[in-house]
PDB file of N, CA and C in Angstrom:
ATOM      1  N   UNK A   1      81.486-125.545 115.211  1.00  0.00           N
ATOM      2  CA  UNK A   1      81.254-125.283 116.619  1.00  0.00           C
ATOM      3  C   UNK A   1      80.079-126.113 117.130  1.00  0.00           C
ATOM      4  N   UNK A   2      78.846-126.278 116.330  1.00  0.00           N
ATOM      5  CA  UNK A   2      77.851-127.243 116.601  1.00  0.00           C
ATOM      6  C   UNK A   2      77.130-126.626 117.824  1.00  0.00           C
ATOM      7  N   UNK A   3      75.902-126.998 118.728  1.00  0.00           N
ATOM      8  CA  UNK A   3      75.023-126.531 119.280  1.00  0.00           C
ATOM      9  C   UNK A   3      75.767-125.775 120.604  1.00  0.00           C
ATOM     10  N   UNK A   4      75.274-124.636 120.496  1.00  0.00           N
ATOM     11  CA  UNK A   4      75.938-123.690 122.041  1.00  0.00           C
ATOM     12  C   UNK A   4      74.459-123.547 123.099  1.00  0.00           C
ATOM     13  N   UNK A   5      74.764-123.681 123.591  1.00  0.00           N
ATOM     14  CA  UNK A   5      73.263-123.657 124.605  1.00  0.00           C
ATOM     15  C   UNK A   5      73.512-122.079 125.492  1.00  0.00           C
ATOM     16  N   UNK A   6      72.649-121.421 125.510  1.00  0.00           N
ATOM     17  CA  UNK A   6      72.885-120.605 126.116  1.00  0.00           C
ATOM     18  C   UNK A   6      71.785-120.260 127.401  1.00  0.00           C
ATOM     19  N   UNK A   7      71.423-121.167 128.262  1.00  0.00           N
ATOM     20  CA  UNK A   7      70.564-121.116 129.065  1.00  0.00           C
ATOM     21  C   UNK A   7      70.437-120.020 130.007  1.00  0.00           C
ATOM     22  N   UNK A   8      71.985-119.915 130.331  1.00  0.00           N
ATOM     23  CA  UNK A   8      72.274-118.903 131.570  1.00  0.00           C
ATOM     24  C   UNK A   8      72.143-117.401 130.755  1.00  0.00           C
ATOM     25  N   UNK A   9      71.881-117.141 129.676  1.00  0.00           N
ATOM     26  CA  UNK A   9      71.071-115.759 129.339  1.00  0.00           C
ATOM     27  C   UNK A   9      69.797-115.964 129.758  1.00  0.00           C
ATOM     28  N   UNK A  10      68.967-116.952 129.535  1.00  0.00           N
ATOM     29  CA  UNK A  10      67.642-116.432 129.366  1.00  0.00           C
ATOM     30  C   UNK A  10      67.466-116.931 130.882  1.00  0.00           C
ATOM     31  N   UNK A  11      68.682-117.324 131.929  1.00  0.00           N
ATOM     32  CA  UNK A  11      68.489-117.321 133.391  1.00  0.00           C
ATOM     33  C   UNK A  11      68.095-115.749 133.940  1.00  0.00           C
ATOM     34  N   UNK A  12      68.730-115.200 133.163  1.00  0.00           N
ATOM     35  CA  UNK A  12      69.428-113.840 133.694  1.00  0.00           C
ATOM     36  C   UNK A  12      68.132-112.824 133.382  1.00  0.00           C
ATOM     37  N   UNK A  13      67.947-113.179 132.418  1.00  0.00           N
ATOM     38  CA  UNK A  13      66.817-112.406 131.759  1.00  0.00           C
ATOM     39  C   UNK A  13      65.325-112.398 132.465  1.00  0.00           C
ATOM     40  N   UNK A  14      65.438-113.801 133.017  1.00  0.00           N
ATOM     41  CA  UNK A  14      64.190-114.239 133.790  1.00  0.00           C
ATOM     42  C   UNK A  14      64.216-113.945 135.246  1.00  0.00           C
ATOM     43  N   UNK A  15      65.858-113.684 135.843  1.00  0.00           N
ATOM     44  CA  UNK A  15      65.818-113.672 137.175  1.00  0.00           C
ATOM     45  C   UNK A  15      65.659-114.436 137.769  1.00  0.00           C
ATOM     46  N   UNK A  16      66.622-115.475 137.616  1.00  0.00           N
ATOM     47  CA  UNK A  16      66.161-116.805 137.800  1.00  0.00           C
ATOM     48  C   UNK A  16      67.385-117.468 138.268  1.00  0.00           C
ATOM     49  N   UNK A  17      67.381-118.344 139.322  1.00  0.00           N
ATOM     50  CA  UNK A  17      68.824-118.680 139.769  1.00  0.00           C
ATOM     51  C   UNK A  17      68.916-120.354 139.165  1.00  0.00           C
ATOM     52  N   UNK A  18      69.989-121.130 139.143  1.00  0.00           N
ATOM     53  CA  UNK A  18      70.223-122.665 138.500  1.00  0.00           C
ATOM     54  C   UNK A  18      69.470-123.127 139.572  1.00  0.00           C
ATOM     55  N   UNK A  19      69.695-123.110 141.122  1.00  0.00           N
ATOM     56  CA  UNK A  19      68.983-123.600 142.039  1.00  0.00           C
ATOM     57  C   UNK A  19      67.580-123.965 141.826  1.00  0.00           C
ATOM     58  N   UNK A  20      67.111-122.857 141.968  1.00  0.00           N
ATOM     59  CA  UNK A  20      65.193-122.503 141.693  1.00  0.00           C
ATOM     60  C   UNK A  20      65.006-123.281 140.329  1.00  0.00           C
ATOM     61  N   UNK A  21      65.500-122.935 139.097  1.00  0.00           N
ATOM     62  CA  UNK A  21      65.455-123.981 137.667  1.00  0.00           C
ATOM     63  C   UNK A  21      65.013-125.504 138.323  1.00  0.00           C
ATOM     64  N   UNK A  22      66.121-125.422 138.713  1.00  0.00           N
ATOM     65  CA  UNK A  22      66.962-127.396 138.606  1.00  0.00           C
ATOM     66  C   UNK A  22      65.495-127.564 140.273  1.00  0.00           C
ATOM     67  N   UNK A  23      65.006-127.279 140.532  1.00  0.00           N
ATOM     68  CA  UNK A  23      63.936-127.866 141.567  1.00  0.00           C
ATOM     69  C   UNK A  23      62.803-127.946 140.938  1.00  0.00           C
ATOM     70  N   UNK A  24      62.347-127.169 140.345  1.00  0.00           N
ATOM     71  CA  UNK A  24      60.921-126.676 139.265  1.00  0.00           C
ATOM     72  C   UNK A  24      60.862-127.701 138.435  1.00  0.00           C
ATOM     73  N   UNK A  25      62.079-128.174 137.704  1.00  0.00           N
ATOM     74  CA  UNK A  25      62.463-129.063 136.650  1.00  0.00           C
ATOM     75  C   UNK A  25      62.523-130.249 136.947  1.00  0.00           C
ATOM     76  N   UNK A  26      63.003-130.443 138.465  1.00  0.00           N
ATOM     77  CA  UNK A  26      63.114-132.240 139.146  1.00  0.00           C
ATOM     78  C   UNK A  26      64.551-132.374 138.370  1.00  0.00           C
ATOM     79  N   UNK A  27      65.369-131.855 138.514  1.00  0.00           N
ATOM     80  CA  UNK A  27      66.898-132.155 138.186  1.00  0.00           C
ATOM     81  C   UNK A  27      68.116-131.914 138.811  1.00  0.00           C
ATOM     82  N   UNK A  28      69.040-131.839 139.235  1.00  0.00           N
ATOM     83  CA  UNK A  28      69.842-131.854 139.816  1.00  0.00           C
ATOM     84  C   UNK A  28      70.550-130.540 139.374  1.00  0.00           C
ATOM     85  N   UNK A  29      70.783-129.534 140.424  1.00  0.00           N
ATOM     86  CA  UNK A  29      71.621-128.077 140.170  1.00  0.00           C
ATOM     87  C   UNK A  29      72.812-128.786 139.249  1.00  0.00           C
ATOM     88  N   UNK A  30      73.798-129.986 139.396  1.00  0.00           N
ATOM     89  CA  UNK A  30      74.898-130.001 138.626  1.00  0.00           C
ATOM     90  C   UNK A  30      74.647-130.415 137.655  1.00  0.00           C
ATOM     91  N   UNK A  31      73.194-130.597 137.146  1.00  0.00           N
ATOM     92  CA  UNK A  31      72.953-131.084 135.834  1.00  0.00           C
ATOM     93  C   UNK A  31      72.592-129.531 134.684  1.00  0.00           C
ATOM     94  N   UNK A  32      72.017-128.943 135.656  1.00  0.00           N
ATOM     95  CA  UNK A  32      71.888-127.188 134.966  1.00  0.00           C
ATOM     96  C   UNK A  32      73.001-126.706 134.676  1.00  0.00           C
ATOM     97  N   UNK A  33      74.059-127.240 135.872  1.00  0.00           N
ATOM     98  CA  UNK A  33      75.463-125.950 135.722  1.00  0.00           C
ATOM     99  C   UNK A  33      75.709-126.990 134.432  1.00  0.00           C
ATOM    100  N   UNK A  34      76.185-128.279 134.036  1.00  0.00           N
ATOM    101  CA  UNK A  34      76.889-128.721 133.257  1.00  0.00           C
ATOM    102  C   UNK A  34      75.938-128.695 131.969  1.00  0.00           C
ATOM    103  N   UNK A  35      74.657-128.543 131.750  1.00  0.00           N
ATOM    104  CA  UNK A  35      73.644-128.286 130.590  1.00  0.00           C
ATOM    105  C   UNK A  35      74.349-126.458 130.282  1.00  0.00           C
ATOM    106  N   UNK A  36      74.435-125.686 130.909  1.00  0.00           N
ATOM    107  CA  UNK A  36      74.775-124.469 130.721  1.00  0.00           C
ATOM    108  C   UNK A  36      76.538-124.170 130.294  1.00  0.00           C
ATOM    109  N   UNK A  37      76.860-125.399 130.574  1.00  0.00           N
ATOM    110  CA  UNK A  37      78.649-125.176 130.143  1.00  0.00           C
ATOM    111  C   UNK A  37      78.382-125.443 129.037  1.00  0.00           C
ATOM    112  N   UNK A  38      77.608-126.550 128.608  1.00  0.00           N
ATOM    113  CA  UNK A  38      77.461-127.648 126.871  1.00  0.00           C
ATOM    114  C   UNK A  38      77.969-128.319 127.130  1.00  0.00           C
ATOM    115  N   UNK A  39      78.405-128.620 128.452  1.00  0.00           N
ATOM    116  CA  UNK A  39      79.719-129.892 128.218  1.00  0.00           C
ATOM    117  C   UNK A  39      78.766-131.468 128.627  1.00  0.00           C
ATOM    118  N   UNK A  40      77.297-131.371 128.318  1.00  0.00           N
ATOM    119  CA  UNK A  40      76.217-132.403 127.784  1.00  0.00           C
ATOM    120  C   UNK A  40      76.721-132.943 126.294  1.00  0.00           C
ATOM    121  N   UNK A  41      75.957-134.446 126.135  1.00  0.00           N
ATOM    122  CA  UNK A  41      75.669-134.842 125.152  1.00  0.00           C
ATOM    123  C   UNK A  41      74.378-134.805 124.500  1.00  0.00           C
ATOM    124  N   UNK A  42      73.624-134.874 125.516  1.00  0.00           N
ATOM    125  CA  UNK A  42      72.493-134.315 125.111  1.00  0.00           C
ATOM    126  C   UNK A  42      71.511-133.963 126.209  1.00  0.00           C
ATOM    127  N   UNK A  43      70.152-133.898 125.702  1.00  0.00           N
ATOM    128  CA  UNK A  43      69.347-133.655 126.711  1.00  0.00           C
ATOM    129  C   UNK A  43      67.809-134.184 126.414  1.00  0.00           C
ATOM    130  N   UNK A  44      66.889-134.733 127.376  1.00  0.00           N
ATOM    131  CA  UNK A  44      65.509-135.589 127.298  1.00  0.00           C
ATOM    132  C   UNK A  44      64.475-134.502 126.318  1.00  0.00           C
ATOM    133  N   UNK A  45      63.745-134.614 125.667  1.00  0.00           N
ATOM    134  CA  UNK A  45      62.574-133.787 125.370  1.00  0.00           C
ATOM    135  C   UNK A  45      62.219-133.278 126.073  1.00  0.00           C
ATOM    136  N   UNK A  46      61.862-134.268 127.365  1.00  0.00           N
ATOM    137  CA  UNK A  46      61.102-134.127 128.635  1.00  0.00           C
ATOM    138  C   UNK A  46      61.342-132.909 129.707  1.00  0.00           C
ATOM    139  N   UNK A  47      62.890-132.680 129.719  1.00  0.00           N
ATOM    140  CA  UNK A  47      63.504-131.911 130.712  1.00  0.00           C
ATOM    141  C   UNK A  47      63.599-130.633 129.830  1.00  0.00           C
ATOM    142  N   UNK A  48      64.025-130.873 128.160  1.00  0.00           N
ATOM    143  CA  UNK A  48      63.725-129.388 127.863  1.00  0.00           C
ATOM    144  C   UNK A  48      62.347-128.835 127.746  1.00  0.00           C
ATOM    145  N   UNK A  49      61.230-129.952 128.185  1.00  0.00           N
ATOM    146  CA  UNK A  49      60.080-128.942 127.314  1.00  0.00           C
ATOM    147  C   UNK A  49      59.900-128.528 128.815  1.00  0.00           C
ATOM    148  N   UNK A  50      60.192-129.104 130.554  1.00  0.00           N
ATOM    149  CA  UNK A  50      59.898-128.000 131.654  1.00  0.00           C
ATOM    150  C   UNK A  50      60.608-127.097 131.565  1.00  0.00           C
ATOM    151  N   UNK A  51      62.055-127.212 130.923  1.00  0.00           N
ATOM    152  CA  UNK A  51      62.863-125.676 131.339  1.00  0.00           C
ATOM    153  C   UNK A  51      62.166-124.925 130.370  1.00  0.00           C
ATOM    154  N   UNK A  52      61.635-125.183 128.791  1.00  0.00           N
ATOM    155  CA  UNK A  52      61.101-123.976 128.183  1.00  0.00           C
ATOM    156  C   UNK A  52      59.766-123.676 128.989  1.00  0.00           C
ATOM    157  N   UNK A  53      58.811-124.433 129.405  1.00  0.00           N
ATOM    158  CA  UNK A  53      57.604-124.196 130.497  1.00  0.00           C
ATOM    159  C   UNK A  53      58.170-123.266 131.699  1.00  0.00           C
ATOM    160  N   UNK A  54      59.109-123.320 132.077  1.00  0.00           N
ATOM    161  CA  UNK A  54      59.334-122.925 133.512  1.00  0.00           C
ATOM    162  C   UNK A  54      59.577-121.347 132.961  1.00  0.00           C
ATOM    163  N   UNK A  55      60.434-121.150 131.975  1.00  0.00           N
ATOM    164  CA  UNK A  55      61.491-120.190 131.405  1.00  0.00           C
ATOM    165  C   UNK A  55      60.364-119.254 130.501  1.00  0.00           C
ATOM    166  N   UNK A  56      59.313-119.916 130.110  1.00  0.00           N
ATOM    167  CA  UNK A  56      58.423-119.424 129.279  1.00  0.00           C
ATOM    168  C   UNK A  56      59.412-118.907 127.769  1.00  0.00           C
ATOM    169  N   UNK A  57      59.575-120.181 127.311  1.00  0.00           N
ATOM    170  CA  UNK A  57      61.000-119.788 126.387  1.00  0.00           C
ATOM    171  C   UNK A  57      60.516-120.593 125.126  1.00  0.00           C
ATOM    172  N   UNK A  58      61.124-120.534 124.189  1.00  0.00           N
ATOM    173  CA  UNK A  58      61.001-121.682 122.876  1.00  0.00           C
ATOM    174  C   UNK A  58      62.881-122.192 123.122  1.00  0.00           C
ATOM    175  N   UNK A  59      62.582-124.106 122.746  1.00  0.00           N
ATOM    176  CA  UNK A  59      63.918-124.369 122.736  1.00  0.00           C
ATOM    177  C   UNK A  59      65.126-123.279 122.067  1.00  0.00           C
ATOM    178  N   UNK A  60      64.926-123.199 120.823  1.00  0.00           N
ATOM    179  CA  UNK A  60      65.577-121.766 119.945  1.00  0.00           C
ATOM    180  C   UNK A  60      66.196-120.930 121.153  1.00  0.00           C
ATOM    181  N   UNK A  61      65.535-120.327 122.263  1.00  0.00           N
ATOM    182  CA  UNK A  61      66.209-119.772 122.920  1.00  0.00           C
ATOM    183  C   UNK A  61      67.107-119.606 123.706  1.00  0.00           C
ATOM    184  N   UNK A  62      67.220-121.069 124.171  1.00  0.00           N
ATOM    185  CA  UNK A  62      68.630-121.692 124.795  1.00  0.00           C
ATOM    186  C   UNK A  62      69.500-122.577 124.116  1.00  0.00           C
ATOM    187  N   UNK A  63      68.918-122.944 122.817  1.00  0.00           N
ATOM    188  CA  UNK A  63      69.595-123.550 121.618  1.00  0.00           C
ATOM    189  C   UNK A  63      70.034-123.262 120.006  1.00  0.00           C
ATOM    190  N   UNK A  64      71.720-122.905 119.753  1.00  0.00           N
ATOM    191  CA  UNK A  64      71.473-122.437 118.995  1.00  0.00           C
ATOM    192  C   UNK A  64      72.257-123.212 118.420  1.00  0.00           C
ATOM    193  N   UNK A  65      72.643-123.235 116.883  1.00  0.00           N
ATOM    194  CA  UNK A  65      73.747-123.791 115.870  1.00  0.00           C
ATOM    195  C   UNK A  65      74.635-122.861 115.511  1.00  0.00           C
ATOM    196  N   UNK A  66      75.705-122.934 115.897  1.00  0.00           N
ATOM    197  CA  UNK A  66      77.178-122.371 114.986  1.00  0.00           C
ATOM    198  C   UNK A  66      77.704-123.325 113.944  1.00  0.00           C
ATOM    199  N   UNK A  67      78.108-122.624 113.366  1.00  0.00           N
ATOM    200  CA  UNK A  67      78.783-123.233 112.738  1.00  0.00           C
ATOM    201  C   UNK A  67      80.446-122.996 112.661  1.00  0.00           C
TER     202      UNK A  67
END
């Protein structure tokens, strides 16, 4: 299965809409919705270390491994 991102929990958890994220972050709302499908190849250091800053999160929390 390989990396599932699960951002839109710890959206939910935070009360937090993709809108408000993706402005805080300097990214584009269709870059959140499609980071939150997985249907990314990847993603910058840069952009995950504001969403864990913004989210007050560790990557781990929106990133996980299946196997």
């Amino acid at each position: 299965m390989g990396i599932v991102v699960t951002l839109d929990v710890m959206l939910a958890r935070r009360k937090m809409k993709s809108r408000e994220l993706a402005e805080i972050v300097g990214i584009t709302e269709q870059n959140i919705s499609l980071l939150k499908s997985g249907k990314v190849k990847g993603i910058r250091f840069e952009t995950l270390e504001k969403i864990c800053e913004t989210l007050d999160c560790q990557p781990g929390d929106i990133l996980t491994f299946e196997v």
